[in-house]
C-alpha atoms as a PDB file:
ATOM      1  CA  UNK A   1     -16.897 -34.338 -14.883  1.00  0.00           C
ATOM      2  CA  UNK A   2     -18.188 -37.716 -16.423  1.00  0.00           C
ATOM      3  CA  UNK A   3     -19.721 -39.552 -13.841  1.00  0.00           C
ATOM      4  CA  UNK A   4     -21.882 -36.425 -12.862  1.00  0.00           C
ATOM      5  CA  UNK A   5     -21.955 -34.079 -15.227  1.00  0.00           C
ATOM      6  CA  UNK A   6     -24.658 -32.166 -14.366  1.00  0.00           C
ATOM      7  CA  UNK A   7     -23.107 -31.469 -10.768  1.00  0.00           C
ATOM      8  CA  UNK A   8     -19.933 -30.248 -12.815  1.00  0.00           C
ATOM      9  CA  UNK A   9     -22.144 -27.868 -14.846  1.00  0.00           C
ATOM     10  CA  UNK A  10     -23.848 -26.423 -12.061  1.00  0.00           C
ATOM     11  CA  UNK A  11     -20.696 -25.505 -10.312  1.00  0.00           C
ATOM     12  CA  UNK A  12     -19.003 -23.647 -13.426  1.00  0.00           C
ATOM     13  CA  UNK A  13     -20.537 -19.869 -14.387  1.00  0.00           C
ATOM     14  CA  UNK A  14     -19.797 -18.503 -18.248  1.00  0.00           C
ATOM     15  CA  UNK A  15     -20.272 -15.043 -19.558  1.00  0.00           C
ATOM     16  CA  UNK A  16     -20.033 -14.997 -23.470  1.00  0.00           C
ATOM     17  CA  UNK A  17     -18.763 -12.877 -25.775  1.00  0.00           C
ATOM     18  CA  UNK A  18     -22.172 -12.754 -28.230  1.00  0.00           C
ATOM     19  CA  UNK A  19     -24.751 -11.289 -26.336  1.00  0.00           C
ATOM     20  CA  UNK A  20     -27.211 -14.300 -26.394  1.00  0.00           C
ATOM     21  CA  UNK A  21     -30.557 -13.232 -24.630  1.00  0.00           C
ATOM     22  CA  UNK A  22     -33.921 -13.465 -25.176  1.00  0.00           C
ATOM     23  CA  UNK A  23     -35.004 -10.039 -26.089  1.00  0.00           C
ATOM     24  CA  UNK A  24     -38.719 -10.024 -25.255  1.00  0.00           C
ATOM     25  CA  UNK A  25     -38.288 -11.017 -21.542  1.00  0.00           C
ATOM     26  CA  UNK A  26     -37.423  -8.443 -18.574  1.00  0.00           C
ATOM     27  CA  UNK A  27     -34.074  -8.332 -16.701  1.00  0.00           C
ATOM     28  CA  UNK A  28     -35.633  -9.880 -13.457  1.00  0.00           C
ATOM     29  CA  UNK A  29     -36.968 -13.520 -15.556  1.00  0.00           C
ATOM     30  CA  UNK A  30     -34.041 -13.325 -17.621  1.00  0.00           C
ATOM     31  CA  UNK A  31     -31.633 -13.518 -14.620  1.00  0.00           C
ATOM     32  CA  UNK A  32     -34.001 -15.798 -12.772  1.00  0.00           C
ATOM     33  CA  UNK A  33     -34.887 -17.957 -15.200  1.00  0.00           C
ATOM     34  CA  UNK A  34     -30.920 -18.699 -15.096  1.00  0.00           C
ATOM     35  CA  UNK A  35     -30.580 -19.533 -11.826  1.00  0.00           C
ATOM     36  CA  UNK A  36     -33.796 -22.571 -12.185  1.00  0.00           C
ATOM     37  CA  UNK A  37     -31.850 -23.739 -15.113  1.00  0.00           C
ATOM     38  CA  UNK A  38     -29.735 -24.982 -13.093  1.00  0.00           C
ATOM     39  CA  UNK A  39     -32.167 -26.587 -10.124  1.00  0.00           C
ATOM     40  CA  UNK A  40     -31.787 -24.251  -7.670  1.00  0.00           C
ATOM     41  CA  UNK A  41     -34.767 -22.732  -5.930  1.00  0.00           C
ATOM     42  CA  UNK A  42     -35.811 -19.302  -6.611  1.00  0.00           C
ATOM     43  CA  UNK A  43     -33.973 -16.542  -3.784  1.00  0.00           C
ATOM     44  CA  UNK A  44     -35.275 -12.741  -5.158  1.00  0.00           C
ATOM     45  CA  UNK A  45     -33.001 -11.964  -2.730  1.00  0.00           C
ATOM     46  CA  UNK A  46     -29.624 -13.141  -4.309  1.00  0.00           C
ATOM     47  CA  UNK A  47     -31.078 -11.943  -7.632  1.00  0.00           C
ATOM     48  CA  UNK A  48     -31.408  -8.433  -6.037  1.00  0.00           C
ATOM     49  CA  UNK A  49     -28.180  -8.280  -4.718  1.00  0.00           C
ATOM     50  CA  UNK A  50     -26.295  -9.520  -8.152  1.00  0.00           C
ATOM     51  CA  UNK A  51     -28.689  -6.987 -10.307  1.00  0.00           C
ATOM     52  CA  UNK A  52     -27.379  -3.917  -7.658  1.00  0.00           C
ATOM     53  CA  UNK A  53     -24.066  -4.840  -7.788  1.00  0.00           C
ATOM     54  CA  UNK A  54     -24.123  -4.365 -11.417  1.00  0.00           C
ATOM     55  CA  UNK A  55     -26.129  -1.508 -11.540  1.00  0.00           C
ATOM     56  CA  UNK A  56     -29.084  -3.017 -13.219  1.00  0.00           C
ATOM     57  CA  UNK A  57     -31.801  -2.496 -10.301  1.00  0.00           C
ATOM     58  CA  UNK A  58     -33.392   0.210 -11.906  1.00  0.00           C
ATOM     59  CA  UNK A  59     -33.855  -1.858 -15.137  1.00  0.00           C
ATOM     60  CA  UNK A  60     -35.316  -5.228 -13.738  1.00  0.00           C
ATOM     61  CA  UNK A  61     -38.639  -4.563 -15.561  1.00  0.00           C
ATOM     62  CA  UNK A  62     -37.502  -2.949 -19.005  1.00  0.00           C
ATOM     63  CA  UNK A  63     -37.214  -6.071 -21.446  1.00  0.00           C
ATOM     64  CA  UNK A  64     -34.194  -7.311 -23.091  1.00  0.00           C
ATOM     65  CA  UNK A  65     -34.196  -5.239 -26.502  1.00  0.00           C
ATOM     66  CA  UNK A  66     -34.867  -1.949 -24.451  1.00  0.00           C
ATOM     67  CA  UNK A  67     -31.045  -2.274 -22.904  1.00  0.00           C
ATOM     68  CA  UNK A  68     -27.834  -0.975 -24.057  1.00  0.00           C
ATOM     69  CA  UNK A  69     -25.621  -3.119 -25.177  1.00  0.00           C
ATOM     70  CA  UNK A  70     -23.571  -2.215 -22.243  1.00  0.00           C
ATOM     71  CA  UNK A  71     -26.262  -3.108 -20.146  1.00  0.00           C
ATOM     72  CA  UNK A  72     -26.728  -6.445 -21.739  1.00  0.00           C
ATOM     73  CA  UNK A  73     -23.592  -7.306 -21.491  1.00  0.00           C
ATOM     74  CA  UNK A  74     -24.094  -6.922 -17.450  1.00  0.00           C
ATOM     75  CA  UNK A  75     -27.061  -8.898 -18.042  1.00  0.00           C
ATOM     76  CA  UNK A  76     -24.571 -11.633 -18.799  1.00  0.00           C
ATOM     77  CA  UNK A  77     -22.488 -11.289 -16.104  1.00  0.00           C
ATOM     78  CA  UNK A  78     -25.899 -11.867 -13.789  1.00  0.00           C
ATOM     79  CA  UNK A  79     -26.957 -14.634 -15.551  1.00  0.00           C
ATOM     80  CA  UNK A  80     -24.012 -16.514 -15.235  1.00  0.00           C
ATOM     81  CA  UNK A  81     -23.424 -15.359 -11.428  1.00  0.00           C
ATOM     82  CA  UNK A  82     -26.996 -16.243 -10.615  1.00  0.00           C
ATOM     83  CA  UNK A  83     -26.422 -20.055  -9.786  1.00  0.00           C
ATOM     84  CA  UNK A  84     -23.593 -19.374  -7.350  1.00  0.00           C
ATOM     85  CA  UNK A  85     -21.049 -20.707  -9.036  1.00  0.00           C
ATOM     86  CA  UNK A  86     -17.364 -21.940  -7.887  1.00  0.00           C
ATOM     87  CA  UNK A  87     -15.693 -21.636 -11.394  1.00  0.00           C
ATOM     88  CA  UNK A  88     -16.860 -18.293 -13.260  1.00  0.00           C
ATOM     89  CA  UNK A  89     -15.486 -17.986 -17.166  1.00  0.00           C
ATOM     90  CA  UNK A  90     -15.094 -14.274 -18.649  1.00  0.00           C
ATOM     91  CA  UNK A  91     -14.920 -14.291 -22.017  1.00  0.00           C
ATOM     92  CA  UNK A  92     -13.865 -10.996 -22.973  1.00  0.00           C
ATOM     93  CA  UNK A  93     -16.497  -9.267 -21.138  1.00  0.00           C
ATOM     94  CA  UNK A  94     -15.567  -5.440 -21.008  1.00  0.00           C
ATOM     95  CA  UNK A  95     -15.028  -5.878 -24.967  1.00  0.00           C
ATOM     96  CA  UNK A  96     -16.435  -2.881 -26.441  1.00  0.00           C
ATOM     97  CA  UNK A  97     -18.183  -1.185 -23.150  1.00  0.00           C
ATOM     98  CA  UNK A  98     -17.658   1.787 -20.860  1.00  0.00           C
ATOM     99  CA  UNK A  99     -15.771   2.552 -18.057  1.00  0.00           C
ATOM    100  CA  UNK A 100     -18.860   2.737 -15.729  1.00  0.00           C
ATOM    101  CA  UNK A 101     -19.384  -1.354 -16.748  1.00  0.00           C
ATOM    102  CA  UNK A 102     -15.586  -1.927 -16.271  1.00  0.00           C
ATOM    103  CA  UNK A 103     -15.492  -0.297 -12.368  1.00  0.00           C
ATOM    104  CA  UNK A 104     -18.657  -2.255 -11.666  1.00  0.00           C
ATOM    105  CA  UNK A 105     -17.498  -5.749 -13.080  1.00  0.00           C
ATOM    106  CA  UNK A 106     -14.129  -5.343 -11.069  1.00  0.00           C
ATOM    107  CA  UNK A 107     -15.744  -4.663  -7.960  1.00  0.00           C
ATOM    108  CA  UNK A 108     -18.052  -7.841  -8.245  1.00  0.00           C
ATOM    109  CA  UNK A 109     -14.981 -10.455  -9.701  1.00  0.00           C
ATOM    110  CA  UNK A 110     -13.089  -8.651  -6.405  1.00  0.00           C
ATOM    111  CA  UNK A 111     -15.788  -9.779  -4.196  1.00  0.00           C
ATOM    112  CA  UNK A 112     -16.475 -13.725  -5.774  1.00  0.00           C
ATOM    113  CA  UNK A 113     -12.431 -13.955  -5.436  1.00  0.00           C
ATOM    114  CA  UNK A 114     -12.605 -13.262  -1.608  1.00  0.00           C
ATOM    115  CA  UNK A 115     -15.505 -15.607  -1.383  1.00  0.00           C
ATOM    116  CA  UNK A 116     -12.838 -18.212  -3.337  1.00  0.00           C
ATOM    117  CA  UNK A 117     -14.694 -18.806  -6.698  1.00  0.00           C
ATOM    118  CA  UNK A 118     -12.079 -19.296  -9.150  1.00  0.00           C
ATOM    119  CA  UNK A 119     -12.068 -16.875 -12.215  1.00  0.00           C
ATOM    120  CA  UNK A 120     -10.451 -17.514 -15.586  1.00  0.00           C
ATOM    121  CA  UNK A 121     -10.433 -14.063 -17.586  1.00  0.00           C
ATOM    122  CA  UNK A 122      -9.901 -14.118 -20.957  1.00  0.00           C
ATOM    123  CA  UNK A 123      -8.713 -10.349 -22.347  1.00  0.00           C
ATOM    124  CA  UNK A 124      -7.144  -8.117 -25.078  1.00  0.00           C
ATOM    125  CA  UNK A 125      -6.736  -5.102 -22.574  1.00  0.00           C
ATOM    126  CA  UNK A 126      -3.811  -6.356 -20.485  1.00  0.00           C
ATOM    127  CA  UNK A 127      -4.221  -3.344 -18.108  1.00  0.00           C
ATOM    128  CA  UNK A 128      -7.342  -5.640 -16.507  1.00  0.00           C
ATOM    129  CA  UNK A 129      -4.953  -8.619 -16.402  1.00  0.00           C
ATOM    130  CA  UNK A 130      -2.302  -6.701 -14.801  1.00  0.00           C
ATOM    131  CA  UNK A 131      -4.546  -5.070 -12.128  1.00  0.00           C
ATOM    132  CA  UNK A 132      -6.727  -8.048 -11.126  1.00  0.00           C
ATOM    133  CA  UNK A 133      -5.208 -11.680 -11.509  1.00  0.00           C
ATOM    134  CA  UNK A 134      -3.236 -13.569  -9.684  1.00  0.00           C
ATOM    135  CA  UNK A 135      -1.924 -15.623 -12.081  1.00  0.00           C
ATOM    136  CA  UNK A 136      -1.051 -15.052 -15.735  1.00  0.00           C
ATOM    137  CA  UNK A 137      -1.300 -16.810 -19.176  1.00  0.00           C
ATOM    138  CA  UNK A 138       0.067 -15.643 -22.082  1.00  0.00           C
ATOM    139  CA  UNK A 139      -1.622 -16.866 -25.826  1.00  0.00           C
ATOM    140  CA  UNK A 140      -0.526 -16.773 -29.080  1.00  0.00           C
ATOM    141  CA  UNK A 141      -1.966 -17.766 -32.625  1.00  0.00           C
ATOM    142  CA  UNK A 142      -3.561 -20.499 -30.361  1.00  0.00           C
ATOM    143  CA  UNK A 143      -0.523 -21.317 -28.153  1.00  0.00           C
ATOM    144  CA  UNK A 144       0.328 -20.796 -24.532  1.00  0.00           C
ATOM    145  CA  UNK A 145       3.502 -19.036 -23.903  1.00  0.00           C
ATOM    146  CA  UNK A 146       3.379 -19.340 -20.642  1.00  0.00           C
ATOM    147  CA  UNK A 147       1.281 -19.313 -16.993  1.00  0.00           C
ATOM    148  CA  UNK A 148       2.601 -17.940 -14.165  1.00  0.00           C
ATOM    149  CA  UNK A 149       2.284 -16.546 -10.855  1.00  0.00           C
ATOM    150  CA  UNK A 150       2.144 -12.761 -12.104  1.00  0.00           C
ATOM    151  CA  UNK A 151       4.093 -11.100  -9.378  1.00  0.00           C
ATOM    152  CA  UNK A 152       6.996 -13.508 -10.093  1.00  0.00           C
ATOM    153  CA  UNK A 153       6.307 -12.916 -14.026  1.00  0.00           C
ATOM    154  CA  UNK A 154       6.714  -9.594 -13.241  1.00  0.00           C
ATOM    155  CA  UNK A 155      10.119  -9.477 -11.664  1.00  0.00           C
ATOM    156  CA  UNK A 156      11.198 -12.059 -13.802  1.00  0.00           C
ATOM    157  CA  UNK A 157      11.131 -10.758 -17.078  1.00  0.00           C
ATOM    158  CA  UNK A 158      10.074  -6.732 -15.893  1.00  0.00           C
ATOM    159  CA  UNK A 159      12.848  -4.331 -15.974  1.00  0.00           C
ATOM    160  CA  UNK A 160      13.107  -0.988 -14.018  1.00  0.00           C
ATOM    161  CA  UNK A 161      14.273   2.388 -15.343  1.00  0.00           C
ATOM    162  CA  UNK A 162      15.723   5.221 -13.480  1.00  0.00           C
ATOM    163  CA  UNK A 163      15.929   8.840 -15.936  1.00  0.00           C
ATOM    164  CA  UNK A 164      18.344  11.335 -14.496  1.00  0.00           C
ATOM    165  CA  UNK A 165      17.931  14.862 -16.000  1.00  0.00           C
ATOM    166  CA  UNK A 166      21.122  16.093 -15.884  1.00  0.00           C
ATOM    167  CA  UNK A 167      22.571  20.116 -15.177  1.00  0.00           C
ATOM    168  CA  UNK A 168      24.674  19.861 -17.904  1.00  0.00           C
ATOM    169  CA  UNK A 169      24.894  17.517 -21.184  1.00  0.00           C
ATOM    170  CA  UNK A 170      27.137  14.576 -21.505  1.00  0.00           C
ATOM    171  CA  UNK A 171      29.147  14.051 -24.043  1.00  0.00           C
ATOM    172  CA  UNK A 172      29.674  10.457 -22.981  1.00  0.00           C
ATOM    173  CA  UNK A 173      29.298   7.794 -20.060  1.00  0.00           C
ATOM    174  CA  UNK A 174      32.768   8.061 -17.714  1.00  0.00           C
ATOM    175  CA  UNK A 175      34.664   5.159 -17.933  1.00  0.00           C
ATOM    176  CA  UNK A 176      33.977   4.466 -14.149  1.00  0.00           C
ATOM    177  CA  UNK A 177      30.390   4.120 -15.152  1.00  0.00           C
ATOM    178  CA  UNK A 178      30.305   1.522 -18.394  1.00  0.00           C
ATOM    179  CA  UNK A 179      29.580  -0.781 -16.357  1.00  0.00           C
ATOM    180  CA  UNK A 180      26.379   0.101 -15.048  1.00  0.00           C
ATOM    181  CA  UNK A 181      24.527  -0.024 -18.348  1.00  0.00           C
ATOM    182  CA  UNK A 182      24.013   3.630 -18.529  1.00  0.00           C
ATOM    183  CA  UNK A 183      22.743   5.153 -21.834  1.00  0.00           C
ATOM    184  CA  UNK A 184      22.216   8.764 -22.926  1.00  0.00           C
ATOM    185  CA  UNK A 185      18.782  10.371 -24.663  1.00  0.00           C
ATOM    186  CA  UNK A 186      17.958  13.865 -25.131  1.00  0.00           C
ATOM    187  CA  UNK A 187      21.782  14.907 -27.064  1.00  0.00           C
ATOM    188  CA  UNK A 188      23.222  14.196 -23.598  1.00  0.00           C
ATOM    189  CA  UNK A 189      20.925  15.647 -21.483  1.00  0.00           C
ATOM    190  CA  UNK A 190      19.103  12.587 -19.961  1.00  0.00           C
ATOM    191  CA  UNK A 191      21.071   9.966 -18.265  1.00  0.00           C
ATOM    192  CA  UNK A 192      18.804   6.680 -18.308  1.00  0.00           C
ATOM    193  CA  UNK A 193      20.092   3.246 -16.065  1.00  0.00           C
ATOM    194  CA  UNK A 194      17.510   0.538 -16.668  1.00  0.00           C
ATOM    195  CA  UNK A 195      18.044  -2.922 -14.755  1.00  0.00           C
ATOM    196  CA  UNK A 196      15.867  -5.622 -13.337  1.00  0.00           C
ATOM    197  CA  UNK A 197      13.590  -5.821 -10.300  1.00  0.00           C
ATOM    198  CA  UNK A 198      15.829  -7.513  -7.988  1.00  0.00           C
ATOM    199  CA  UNK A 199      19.115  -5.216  -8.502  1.00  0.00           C
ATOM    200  CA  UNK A 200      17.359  -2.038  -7.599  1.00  0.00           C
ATOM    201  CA  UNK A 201      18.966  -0.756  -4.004  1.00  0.00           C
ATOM    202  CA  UNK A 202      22.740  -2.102  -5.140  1.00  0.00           C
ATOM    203  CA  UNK A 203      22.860  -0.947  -8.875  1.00  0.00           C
ATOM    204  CA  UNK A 204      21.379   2.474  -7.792  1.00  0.00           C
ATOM    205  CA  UNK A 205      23.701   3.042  -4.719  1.00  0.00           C
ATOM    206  CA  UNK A 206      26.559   2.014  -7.386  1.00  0.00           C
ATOM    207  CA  UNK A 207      25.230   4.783  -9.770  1.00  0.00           C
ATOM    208  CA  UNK A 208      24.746   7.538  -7.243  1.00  0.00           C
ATOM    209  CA  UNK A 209      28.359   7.355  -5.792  1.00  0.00           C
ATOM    210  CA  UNK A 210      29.500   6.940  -9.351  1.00  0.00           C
ATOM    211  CA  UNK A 211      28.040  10.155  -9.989  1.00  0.00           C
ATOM    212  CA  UNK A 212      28.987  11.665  -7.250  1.00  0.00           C
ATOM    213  CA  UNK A 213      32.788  10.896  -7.771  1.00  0.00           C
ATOM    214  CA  UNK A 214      32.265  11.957 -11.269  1.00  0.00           C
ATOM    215  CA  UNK A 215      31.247  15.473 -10.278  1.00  0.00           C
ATOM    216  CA  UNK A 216      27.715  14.733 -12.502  1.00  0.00           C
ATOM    217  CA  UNK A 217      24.747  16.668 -11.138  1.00  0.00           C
ATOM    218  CA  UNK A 218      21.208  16.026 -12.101  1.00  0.00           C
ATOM    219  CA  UNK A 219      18.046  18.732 -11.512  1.00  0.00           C
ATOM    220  CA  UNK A 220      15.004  16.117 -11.270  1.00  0.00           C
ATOM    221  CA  UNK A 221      14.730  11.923 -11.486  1.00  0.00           C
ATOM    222  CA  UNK A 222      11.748   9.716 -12.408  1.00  0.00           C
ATOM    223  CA  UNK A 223      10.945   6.257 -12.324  1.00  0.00           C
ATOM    224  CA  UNK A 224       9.275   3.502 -14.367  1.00  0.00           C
ATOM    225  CA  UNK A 225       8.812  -0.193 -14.249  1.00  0.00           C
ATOM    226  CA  UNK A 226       7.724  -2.234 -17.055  1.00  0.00           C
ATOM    227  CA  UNK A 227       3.887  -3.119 -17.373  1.00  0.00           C
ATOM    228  CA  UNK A 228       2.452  -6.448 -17.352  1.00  0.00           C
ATOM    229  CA  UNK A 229       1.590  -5.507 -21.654  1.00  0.00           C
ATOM    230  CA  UNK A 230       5.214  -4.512 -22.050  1.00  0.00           C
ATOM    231  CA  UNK A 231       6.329  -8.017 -21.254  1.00  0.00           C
ATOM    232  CA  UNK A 232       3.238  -9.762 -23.290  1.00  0.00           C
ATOM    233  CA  UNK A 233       4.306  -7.517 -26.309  1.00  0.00           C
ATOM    234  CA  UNK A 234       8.093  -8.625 -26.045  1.00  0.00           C
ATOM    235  CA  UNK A 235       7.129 -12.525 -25.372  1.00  0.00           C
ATOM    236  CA  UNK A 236       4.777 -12.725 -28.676  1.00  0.00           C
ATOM    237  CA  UNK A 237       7.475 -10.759 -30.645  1.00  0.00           C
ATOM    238  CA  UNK A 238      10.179 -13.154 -29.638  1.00  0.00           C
ATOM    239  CA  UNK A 239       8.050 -15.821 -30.180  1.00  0.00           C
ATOM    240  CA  UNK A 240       7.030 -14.748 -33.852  1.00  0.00           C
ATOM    241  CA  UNK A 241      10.622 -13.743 -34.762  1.00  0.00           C
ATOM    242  CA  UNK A 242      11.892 -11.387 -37.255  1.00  0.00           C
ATOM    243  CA  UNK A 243      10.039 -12.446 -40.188  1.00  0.00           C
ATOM    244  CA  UNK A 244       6.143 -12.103 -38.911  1.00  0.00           C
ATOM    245  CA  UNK A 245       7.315  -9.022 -36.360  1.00  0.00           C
ATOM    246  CA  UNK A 246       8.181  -7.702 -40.000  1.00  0.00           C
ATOM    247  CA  UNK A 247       4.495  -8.293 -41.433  1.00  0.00           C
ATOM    248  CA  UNK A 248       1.132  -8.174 -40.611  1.00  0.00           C
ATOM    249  CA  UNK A 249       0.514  -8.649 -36.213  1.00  0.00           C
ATOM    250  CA  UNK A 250      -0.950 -12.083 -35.538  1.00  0.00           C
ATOM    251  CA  UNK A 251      -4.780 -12.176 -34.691  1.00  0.00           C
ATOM    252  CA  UNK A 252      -5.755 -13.509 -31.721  1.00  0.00           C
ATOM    253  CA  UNK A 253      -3.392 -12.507 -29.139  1.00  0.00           C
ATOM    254  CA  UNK A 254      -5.114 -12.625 -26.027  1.00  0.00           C
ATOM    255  CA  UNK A 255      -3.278 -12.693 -21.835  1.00  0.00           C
END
């Protein structure tokens, strides 16, 4: 990173926030232009491909401050993919644009991670974080939480829940069943067991003979686990404690 620099450069791709383009060139030199910057030798080819992929083929000719800001944005994202890089920076880059943008920028970050560039996504709609990386960092007025694998973040601090609409209302939980950390909802009518990942097939098979020696019927069951934002919104709020959860939400919170 010292010694050569300009090797280091070359090898790392960025995709700003600001949309920072030169509005009286066309799509094509913009992207092109990019890819010289950093001494490579022109290939329409590769520019071709990165302009399909992100749907801006049809606008290689039209000049900067004829686009969208959607379509700048993806203007961006081929600029900084242009020079091949191995390290590729997203800096917020679905902020503010439509789905169609979204589906196409997924699809490409998909393919550069099977070709093993590495991709460091910064975000404010966790659902992206929680359906594309591998790993996860949580930030918070400036600090990291925490990185980790995100499957193992998931199961670590993720919980399950299992809803049981019941025939008839319960008063209360059995005795037999206290210690399964049942609750009630719905004036009795809902019987709700939440526990973590890994206790799923023995606290269940607990439950369901529980019930069953109980004499407790239930009409219909559902299911749901935790999301990825779930666990980002209970970090930062144990983090800030009682006093800021109280006031105004920190700025900046990011995964």
């Amino acid at each position: 990173m010292v010694r050569d620099f300009r090797k280091t450069r070359s090898l790392i791709g960025l995709v700003p926030q600001e949309l920072t383009t030169d509005q009286f060139e066309t799509v094509w030199n913009t992207v092109s232009f990019s890819r010289g910057v950093y001494g490579l030798k022109p290939d329409p080819a590769r520019i071709e491909q990165i302009l399909k992929d992100l749907s801006l083929w049809p606008k290689k000719d039209n000049m900067m401050r004829e686009l969208s800001g959607g379509m700048k944005r993806r203007v961006l994202i081929a600029k900084a993919l242009s020079h091949e890089p191995k390290v590729l920076f997203l800096d917020e880059p679905t902020a503010g644009v439509d789905v169609a943008l979204r589906r196409d920028m997924w699809l490409v970050v998909e393919k550069l991670r099977e070709a093993g560039v590495t991709i460091i996504l910064t975000t404010h709609y966790i659902e992206e974080a929680e359906e594309i990386a591998d790993r996860v960092g949580v930030i918070n007025g400036g600090k990291l939480l925490l990185i980790e694998d995100k499957t193992a973040l998931m199961q670590k601090l993720g919980s399950k829940q299992l809803r049981l609409e019941l025939t008839a209302p319960l008063g209360t939980i059995p005795a037999s069943l206290s210690d399964l950390g049942l609750s009630l909802e719905d004036e009795g009518r809902t019987l709700v067991h939440e526990y973590k990942g890994g206790e799923g097939e023995e606290r269940i098979g607990a439950l369901m003979a529980g019930l069953a020696r109980e004499n407790i019927h239930f009409r219909d069951l559902s299911t749901r686990q935790s999301s990825l934002e779930d666990i980002f919104v209970a970090l930062v709020e144990k983090k800030d404690g009682p006093e800021e959860k109280a006031g105004a939400k920190p700025a900046g919170e990011k995964a």
